[in-house]
PDB file of N, CA and C in Angstrom:
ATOM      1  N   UNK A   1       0.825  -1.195   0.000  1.00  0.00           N
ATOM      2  CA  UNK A   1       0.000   0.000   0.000  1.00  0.00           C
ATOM      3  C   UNK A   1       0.871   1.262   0.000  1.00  0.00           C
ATOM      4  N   UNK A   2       2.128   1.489   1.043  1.00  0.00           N
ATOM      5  CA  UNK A   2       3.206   2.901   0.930  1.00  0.00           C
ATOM      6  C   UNK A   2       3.615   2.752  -0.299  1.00  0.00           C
ATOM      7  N   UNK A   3       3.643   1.598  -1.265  1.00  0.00           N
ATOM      8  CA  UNK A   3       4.833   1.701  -2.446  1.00  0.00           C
ATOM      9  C   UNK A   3       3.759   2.821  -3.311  1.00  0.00           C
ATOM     10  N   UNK A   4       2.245   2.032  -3.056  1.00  0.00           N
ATOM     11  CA  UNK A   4       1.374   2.252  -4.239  1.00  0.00           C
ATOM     12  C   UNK A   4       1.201   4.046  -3.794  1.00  0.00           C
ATOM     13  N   UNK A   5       1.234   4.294  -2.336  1.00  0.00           N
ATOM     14  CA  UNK A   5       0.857   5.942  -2.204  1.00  0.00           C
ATOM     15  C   UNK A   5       2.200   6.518  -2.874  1.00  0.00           C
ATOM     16  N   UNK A   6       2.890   6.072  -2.501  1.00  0.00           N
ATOM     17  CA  UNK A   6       4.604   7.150  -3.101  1.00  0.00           C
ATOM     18  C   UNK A   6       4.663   7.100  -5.176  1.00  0.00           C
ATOM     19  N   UNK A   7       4.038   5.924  -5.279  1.00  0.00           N
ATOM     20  CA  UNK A   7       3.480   5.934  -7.048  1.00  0.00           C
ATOM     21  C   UNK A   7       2.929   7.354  -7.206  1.00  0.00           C
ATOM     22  N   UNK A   8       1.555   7.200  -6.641  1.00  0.00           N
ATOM     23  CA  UNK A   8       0.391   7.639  -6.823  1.00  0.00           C
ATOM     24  C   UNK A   8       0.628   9.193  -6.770  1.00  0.00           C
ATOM     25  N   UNK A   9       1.511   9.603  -5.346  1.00  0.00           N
ATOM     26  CA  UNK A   9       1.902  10.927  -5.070  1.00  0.00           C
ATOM     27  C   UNK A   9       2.916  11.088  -6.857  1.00  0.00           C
ATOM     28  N   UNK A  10       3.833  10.829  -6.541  1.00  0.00           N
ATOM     29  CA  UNK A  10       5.000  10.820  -8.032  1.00  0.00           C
ATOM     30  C   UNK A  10       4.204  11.239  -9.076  1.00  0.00           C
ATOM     31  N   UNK A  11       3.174  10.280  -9.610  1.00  0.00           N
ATOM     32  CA  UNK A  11       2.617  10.857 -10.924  1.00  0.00           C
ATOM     33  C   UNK A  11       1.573  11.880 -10.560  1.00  0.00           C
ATOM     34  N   UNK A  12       1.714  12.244  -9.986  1.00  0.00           N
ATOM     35  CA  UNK A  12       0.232  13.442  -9.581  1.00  0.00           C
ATOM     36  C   UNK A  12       1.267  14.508  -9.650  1.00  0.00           C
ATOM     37  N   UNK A  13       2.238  14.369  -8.799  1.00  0.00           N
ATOM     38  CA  UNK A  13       3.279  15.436  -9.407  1.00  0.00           C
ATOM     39  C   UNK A  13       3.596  15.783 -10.434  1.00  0.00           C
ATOM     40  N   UNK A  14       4.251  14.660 -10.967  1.00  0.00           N
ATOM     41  CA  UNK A  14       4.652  14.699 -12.397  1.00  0.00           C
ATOM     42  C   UNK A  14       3.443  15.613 -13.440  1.00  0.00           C
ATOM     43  N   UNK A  15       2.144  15.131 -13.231  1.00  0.00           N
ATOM     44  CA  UNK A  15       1.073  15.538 -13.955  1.00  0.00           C
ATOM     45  C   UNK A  15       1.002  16.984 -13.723  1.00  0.00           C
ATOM     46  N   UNK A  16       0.996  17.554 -12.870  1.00  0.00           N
ATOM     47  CA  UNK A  16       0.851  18.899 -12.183  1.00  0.00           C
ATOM     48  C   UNK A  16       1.995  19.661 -12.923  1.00  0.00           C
ATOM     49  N   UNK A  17       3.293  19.388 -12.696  1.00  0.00           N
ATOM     50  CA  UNK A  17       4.342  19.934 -13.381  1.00  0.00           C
ATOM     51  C   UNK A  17       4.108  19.840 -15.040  1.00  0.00           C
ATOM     52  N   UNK A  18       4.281  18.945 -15.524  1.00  0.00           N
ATOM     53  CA  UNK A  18       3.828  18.929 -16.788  1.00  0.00           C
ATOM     54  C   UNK A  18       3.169  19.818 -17.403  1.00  0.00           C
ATOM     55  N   UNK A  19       1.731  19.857 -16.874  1.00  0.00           N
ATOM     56  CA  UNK A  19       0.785  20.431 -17.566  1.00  0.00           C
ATOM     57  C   UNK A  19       1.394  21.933 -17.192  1.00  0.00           C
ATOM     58  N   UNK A  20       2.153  22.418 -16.159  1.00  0.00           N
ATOM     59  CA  UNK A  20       2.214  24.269 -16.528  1.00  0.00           C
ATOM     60  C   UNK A  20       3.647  24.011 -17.118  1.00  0.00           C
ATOM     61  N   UNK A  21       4.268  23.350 -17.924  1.00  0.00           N
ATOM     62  CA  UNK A  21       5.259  23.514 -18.921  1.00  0.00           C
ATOM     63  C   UNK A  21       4.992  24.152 -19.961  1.00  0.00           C
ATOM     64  N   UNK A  22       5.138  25.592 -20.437  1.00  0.00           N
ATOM     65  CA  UNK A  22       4.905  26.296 -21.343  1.00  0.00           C
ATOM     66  C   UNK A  22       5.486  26.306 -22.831  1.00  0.00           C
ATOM     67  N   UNK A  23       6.328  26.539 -22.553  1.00  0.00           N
ATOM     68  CA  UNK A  23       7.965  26.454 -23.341  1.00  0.00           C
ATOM     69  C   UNK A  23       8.186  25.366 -24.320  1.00  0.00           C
ATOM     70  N   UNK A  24       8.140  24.940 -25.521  1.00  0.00           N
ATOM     71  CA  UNK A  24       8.392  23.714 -26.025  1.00  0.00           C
ATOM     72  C   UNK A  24      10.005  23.853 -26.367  1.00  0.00           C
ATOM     73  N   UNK A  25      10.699  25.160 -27.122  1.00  0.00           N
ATOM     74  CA  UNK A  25      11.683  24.668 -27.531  1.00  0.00           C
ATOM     75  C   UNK A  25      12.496  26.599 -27.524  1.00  0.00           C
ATOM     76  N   UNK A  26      13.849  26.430 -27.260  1.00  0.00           N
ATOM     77  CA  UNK A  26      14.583  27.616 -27.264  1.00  0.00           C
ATOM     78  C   UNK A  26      15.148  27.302 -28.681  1.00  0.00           C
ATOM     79  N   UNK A  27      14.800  28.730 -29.458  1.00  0.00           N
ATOM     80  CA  UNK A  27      15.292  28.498 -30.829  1.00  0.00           C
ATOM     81  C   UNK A  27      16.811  29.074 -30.741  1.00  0.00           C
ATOM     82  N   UNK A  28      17.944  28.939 -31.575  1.00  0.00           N
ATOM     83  CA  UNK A  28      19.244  29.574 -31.525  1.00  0.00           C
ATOM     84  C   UNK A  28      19.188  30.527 -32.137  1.00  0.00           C
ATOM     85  N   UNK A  29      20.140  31.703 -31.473  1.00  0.00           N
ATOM     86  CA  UNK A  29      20.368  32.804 -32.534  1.00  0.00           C
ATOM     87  C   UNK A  29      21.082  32.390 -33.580  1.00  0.00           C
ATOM     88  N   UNK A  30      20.919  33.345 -34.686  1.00  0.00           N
ATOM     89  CA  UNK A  30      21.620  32.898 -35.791  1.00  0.00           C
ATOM     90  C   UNK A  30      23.391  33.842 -35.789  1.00  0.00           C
ATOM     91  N   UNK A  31      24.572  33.037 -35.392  1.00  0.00           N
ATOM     92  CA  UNK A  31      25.702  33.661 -35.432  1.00  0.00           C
ATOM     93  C   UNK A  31      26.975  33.588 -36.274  1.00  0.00           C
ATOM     94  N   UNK A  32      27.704  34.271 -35.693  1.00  0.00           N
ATOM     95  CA  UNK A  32      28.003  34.889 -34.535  1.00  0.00           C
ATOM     96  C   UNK A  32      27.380  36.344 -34.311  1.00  0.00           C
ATOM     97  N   UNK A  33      27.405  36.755 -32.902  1.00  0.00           N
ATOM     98  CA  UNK A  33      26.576  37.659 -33.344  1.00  0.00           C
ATOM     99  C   UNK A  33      27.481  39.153 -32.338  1.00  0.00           C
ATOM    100  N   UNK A  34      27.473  40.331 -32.229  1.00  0.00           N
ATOM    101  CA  UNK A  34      28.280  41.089 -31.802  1.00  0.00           C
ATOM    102  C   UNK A  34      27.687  41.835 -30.489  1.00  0.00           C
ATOM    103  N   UNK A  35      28.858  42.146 -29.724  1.00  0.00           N
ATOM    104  CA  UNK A  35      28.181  42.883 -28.860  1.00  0.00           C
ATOM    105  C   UNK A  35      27.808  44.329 -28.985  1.00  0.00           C
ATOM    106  N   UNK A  36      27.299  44.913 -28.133  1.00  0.00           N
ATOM    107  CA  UNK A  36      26.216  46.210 -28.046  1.00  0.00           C
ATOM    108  C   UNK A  36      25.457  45.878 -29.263  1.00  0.00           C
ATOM    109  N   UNK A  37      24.775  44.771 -29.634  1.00  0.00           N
ATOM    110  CA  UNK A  37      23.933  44.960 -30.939  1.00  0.00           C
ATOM    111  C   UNK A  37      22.461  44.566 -30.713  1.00  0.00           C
ATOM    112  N   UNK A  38      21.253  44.448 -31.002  1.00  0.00           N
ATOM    113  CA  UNK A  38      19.937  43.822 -30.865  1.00  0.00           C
ATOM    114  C   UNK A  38      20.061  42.833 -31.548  1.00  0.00           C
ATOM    115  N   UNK A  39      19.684  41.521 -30.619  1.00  0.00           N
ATOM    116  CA  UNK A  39      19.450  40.365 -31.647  1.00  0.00           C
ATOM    117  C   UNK A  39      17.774  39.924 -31.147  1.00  0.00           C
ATOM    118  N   UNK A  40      16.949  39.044 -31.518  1.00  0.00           N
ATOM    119  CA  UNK A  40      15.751  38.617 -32.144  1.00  0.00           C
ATOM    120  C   UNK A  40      16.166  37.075 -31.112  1.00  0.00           C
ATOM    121  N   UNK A  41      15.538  36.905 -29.986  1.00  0.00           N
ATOM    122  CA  UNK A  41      15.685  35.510 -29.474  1.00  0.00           C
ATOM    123  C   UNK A  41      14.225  34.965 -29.550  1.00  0.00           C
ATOM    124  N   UNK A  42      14.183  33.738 -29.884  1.00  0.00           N
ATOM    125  CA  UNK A  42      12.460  33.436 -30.639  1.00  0.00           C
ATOM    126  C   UNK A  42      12.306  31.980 -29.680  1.00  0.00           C
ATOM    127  N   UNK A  43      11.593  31.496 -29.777  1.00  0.00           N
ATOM    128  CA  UNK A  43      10.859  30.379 -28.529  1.00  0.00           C
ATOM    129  C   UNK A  43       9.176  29.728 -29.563  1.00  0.00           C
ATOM    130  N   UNK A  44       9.398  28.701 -29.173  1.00  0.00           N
ATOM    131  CA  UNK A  44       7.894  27.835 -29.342  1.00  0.00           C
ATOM    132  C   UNK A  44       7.466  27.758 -28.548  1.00  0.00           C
ATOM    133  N   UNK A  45       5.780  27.593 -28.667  1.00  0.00           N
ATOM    134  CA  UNK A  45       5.158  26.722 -27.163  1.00  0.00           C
ATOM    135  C   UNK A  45       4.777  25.524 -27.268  1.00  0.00           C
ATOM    136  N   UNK A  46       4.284  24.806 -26.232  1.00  0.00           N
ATOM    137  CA  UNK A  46       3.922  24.014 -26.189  1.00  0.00           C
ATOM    138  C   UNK A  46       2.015  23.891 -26.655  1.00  0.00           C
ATOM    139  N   UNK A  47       1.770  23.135 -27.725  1.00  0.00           N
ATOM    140  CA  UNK A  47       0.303  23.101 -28.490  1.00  0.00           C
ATOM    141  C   UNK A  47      -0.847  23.609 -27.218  1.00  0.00           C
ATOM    142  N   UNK A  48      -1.852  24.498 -27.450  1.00  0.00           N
ATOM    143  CA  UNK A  48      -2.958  24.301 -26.676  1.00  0.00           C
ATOM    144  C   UNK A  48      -2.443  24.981 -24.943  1.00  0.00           C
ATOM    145  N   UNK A  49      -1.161  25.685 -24.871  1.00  0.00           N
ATOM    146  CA  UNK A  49      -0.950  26.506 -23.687  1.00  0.00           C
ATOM    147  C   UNK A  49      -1.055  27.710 -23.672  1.00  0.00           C
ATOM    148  N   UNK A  50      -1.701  28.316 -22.268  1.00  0.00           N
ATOM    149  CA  UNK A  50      -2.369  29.656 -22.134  1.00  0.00           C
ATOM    150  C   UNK A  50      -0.860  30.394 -21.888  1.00  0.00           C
ATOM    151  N   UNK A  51      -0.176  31.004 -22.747  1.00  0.00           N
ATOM    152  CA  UNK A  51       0.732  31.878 -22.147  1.00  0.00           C
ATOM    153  C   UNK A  51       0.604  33.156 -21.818  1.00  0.00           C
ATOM    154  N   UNK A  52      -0.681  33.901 -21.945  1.00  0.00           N
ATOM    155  CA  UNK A  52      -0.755  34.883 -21.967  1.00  0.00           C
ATOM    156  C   UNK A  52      -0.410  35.595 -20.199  1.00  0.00           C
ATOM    157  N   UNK A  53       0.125  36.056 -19.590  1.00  0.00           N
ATOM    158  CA  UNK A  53       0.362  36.781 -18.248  1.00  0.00           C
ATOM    159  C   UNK A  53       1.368  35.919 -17.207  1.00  0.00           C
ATOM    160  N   UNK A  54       2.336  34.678 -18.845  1.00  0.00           N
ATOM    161  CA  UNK A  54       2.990  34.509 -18.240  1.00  0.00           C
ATOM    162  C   UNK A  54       4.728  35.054 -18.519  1.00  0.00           C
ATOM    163  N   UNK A  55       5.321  34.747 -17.704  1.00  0.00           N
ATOM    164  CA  UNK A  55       6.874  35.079 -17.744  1.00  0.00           C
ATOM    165  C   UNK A  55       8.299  33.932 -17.989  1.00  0.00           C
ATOM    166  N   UNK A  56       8.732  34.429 -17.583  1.00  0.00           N
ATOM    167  CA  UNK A  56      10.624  33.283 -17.864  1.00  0.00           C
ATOM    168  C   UNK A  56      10.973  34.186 -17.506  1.00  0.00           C
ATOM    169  N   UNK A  57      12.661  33.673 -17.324  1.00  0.00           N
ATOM    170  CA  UNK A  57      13.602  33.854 -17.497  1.00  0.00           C
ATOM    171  C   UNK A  57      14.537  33.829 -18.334  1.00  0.00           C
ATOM    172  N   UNK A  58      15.329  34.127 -18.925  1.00  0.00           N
ATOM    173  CA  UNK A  58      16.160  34.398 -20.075  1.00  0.00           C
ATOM    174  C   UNK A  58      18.012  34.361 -19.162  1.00  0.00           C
ATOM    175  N   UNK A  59      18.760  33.738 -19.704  1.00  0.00           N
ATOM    176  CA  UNK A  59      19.897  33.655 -18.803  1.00  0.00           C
ATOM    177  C   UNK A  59      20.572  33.469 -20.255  1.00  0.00           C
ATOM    178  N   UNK A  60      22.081  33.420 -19.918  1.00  0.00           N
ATOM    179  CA  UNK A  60      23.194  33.067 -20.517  1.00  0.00           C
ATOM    180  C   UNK A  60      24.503  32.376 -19.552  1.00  0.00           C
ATOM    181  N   UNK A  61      24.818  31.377 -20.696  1.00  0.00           N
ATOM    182  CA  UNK A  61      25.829  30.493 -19.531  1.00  0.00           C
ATOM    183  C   UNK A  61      27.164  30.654 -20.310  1.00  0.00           C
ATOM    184  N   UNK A  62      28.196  30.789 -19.792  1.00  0.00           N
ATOM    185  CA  UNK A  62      29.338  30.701 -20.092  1.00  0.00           C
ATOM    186  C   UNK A  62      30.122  29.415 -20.684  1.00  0.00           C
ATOM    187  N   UNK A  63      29.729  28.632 -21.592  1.00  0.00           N
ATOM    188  CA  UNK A  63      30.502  27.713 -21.721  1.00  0.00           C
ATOM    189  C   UNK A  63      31.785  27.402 -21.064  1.00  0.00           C
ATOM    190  N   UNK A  64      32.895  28.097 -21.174  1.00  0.00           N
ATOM    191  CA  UNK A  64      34.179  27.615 -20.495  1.00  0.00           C
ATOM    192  C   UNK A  64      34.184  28.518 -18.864  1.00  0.00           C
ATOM    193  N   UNK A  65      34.025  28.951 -18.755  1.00  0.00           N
ATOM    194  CA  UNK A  65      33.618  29.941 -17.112  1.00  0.00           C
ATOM    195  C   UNK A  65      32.325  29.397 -16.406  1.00  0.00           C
ATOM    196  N   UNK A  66      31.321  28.980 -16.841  1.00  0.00           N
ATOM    197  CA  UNK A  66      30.316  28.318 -16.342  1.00  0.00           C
ATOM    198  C   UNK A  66      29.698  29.403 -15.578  1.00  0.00           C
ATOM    199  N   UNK A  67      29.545  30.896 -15.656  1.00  0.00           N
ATOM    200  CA  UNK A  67      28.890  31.755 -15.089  1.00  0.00           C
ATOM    201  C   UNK A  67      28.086  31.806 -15.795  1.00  0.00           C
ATOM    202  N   UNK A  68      26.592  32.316 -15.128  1.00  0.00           N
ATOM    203  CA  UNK A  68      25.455  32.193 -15.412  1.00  0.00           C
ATOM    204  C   UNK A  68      25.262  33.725 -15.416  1.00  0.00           C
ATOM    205  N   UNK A  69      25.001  34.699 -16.906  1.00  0.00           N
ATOM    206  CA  UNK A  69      24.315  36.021 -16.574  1.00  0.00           C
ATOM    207  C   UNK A  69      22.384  35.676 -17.029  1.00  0.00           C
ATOM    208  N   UNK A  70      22.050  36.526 -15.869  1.00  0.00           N
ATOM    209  CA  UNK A  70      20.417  37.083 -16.326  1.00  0.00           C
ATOM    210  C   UNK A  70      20.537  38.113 -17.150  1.00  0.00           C
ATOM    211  N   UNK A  71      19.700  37.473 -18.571  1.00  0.00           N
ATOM    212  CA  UNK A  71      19.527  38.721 -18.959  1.00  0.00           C
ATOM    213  C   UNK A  71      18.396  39.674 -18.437  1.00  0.00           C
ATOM    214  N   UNK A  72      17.329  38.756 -18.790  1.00  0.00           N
ATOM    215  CA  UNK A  72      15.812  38.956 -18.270  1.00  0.00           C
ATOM    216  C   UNK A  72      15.164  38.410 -17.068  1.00  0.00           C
ATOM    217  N   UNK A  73      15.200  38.625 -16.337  1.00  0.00           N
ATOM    218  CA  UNK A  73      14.071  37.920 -15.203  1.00  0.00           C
ATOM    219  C   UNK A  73      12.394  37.735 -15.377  1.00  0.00           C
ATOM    220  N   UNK A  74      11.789  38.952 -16.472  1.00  0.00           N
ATOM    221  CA  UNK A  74      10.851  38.658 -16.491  1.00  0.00           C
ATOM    222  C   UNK A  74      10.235  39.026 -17.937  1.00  0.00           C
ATOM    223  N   UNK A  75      10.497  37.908 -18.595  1.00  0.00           N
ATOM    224  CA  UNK A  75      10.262  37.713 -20.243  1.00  0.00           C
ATOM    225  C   UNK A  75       8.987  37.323 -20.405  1.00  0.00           C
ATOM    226  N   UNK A  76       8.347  37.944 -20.981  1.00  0.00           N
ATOM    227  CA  UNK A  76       6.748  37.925 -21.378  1.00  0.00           C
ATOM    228  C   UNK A  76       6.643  36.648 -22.644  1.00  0.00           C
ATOM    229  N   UNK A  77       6.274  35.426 -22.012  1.00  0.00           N
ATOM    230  CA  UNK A  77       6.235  34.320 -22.891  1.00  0.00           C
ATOM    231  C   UNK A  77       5.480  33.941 -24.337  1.00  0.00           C
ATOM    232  N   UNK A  78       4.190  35.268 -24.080  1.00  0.00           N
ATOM    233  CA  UNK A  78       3.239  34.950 -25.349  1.00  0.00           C
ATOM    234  C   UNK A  78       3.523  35.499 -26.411  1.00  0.00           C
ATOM    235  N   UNK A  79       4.330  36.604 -26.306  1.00  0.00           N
ATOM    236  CA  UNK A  79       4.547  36.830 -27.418  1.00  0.00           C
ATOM    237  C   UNK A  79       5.837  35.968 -28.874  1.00  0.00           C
ATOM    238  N   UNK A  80       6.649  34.896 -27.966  1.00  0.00           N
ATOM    239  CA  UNK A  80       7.375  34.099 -28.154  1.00  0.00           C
ATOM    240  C   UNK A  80       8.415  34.509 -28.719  1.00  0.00           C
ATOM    241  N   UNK A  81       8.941  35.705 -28.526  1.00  0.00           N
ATOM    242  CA  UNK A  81       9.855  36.627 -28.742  1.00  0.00           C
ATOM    243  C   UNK A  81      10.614  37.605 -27.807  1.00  0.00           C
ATOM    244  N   UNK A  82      12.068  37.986 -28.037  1.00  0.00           N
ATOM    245  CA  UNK A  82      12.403  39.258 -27.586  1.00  0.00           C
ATOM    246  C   UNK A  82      13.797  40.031 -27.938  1.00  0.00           C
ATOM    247  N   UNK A  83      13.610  41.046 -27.753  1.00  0.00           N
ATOM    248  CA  UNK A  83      14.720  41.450 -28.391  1.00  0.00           C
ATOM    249  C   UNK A  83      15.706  41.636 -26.904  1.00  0.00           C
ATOM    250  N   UNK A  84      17.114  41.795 -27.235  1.00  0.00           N
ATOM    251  CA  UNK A  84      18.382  41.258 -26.262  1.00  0.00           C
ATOM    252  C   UNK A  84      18.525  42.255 -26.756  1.00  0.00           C
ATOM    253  N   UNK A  85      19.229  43.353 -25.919  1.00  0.00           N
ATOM    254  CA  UNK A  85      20.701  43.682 -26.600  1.00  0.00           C
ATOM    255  C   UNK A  85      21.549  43.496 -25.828  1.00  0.00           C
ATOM    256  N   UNK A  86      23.037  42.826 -26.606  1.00  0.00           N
ATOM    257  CA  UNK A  86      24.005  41.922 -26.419  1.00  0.00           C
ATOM    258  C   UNK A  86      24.722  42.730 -25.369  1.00  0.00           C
ATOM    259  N   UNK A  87      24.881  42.124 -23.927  1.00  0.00           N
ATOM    260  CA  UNK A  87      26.004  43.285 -23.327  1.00  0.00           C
ATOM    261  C   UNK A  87      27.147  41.923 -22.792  1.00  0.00           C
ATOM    262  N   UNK A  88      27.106  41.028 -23.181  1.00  0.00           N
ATOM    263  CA  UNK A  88      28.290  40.087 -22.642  1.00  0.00           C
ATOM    264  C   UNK A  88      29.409  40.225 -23.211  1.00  0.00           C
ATOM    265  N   UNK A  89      29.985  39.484 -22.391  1.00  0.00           N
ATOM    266  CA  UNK A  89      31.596  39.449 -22.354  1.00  0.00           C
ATOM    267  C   UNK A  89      31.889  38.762 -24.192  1.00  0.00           C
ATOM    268  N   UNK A  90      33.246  39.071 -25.218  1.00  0.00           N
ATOM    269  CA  UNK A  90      33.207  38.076 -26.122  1.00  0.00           C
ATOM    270  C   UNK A  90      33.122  36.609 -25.312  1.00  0.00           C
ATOM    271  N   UNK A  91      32.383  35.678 -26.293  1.00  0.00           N
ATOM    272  CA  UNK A  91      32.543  34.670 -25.635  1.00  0.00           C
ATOM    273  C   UNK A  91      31.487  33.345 -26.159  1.00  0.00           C
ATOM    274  N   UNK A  92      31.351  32.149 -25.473  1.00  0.00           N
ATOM    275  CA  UNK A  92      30.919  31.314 -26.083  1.00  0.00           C
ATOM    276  C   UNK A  92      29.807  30.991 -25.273  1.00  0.00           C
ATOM    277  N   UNK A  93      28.176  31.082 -25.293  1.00  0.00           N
ATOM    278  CA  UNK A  93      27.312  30.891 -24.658  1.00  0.00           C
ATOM    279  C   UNK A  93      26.327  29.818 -24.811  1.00  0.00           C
ATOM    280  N   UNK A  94      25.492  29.726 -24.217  1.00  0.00           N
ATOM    281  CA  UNK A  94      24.542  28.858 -24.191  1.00  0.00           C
ATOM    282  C   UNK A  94      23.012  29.403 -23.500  1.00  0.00           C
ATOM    283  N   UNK A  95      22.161  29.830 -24.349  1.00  0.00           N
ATOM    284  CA  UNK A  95      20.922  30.555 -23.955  1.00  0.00           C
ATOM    285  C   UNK A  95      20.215  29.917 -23.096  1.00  0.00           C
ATOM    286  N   UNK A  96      19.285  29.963 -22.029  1.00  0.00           N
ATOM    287  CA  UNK A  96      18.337  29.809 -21.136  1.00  0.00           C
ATOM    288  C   UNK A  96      17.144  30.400 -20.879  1.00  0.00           C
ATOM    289  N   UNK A  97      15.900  29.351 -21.459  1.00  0.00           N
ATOM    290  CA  UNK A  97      14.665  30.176 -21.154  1.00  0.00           C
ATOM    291  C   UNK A  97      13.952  29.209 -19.402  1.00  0.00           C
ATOM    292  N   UNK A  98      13.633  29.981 -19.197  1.00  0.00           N
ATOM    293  CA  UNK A  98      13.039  29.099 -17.733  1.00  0.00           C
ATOM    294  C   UNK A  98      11.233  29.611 -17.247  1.00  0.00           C
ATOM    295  N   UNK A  99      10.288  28.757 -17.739  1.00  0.00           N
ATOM    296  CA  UNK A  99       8.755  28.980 -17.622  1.00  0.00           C
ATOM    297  C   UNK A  99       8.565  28.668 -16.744  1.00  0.00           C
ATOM    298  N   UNK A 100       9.489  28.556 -15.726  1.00  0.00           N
ATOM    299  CA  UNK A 100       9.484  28.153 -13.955  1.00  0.00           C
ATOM    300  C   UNK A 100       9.038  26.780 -13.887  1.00  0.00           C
ATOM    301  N   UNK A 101       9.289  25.572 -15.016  1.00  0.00           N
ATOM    302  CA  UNK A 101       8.910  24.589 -14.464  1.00  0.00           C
ATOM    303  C   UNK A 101      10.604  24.043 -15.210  1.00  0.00           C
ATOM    304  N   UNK A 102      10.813  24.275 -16.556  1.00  0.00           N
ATOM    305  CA  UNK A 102      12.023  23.601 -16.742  1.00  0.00           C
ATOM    306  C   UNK A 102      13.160  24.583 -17.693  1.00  0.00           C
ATOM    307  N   UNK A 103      13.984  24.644 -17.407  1.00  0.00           N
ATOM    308  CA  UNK A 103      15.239  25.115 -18.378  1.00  0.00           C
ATOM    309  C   UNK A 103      14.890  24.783 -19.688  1.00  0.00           C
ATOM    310  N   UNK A 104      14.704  25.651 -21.276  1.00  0.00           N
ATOM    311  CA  UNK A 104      15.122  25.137 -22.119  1.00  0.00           C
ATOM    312  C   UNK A 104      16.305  25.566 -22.391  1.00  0.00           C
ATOM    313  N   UNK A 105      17.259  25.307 -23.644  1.00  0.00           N
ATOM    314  CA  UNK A 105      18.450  25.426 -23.518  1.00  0.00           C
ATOM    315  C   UNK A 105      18.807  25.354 -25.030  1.00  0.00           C
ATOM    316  N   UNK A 106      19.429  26.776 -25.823  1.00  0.00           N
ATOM    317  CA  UNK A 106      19.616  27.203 -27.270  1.00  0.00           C
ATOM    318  C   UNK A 106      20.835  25.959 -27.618  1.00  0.00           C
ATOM    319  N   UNK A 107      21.285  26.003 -28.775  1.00  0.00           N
ATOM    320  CA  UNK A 107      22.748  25.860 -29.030  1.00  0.00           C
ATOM    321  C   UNK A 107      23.970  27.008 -28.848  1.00  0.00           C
ATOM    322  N   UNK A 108      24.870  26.878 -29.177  1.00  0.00           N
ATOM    323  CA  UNK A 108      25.799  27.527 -28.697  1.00  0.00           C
ATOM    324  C   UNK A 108      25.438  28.463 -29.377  1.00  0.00           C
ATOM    325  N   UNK A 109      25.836  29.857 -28.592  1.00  0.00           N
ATOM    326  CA  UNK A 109      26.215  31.386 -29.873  1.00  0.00           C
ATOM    327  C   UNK A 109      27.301  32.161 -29.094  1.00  0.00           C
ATOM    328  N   UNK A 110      28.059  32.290 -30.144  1.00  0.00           N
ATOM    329  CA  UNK A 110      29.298  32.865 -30.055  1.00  0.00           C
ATOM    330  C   UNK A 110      29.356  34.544 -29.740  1.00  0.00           C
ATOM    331  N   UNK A 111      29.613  35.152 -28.697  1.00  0.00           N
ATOM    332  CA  UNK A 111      29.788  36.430 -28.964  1.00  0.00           C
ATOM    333  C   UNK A 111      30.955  37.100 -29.501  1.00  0.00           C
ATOM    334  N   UNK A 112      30.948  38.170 -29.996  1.00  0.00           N
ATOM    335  CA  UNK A 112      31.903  38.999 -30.601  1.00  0.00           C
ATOM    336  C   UNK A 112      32.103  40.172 -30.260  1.00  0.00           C
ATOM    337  N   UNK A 113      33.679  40.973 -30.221  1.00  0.00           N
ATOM    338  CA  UNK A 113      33.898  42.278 -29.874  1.00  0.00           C
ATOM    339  C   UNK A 113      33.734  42.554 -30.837  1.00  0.00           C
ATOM    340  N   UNK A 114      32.899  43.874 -31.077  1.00  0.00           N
ATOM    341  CA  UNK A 114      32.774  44.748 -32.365  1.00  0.00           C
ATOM    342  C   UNK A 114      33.957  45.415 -32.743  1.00  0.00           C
TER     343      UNK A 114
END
């Protein structure tokens, strides 16, 4: 009977989390791309989700330094867009959107000193 409640709890979780997963996929910028410039960071959702009044996060990770900058703390998800402008270090990144249930995660984009 405890195995079957600790099941039972697990997928009720699981179900709960799931369903407010917004986010289907972090698209890549197209690079390399330079700093002080505006780039276009674009996102899918997931079919049949209400994004409207919701948010993310937007981060950048350092490939070889492994520091994490915020760009955005509070990225307006429905419109599935936003514009950046680039203030990082040159360098080799890895984008982060976060719909507060899971990390998605771009391919690499390279920054550049202008």
């Amino acid at each position: 009977m405890n195995r079957f409640i600790a099941w039972l709890t697990f997928f009720i979780v699981y179900i709960i989390l799931s369903s407010a997963q917004i986010v289907d996929e972090l698209n890549t910028p197209i690079g390399p791309i330079s700093q002080n410039t505006k780039v276009t960071v674009t996102w899918t959702l997931l079919p049949d989700k209400d994004a409207n009044n919701k948010y993310g996060q937007l981060s950048a990770t350092n490939l070889y330094k492994t520091d994490v900058t915020i760009i955005d703390s509070k990225v307006p998800l429905a419109p599935k867009s936003y514009t950046w402008e680039v203030s990082l270090q040159a360098g080799e990144y890895i984008l982060g959107l976060d719909d507060g249930t899971e990390l998605k995660q771009s391919g690499e984009v390279e920054v550049r000193a202008p």
